[in-house]
Protein backbone atom coordinates (compact mmCIF):
# COMPACT_ATOMS: atom_id res chain seq x y z
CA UNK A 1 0.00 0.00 0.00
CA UNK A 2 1.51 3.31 -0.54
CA UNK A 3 1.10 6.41 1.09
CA UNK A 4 1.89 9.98 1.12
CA UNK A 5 3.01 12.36 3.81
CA UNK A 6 0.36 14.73 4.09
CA UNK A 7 1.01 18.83 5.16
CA UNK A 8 -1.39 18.73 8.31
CA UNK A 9 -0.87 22.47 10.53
CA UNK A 10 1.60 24.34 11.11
CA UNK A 11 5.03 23.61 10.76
CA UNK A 12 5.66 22.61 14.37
CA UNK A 13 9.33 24.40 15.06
CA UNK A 14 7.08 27.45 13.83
CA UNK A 15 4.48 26.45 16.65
CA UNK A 16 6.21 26.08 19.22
CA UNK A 17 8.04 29.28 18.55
CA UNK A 18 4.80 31.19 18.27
CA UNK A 19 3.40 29.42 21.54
CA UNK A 20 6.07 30.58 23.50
CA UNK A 21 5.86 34.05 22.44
CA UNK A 22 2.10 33.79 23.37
CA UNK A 23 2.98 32.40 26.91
CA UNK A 24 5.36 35.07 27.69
CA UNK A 25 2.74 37.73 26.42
CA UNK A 26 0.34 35.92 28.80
CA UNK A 27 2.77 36.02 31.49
CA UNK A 28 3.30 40.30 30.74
CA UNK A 29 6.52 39.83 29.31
CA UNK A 30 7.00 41.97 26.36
CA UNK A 31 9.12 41.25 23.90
CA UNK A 32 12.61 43.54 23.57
CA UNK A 33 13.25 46.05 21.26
CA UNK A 34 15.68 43.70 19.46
CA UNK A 35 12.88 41.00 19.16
CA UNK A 36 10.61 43.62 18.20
CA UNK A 37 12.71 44.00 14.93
CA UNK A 38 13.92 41.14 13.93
CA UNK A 39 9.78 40.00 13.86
CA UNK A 40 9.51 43.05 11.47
CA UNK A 41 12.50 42.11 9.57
CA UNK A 42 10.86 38.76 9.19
CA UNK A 43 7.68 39.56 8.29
CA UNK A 44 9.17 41.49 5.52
CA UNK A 45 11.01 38.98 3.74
CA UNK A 46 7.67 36.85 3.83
CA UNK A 47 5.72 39.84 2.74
CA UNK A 48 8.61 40.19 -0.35
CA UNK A 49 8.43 36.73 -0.80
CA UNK A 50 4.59 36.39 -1.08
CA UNK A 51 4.58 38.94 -3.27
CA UNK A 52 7.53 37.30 -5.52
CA UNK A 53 4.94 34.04 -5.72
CA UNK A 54 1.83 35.63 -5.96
CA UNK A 55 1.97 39.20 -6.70
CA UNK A 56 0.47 41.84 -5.02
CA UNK A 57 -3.20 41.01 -3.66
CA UNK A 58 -6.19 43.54 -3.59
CA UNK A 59 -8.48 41.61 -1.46
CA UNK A 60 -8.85 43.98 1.74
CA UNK A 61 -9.54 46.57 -1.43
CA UNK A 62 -12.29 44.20 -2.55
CA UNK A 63 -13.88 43.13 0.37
CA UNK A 64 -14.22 47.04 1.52
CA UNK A 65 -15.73 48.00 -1.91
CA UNK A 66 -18.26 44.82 -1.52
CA UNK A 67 -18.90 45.53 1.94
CA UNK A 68 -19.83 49.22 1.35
CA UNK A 69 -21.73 48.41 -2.07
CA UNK A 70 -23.66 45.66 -0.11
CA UNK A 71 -25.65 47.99 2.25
């Protein structure tokens, strides 16, 4: 029988990073300003990256228009 390795969640290095950001926020323990931009820094290569695969996406601009032409 053969089977495949299926891409179920989150990549779990990636979850357990994000959980223990979230338990330190729960605890009040803010992250530093050095943490503070290296997450920007990161978020902007994905956003780059994204962008590189799937160009630049209107949908906020859509679902505005739709919402506001909808009442």
């Amino acid at each position: 029988m053969k089977t495949t390795a299926e891409n179920v969640g989150m990549d779990p290095a990636l979850k357990a990073e994000m959980q223990e950001a979230c338990d330190r926020i729960a605890k009040g323990v803010l992250p530093t300003m050095e943490e503070r931009k290296a997450a920007a820094a990161r978020i902007d290569r994905m956003r780059e990256d994204n962008a590189r695969l799937f160009g630049i996406q209107d949908v906020t601009l859509d679902a505005v228009r739709e919402s506001r032409n909808s009442q």
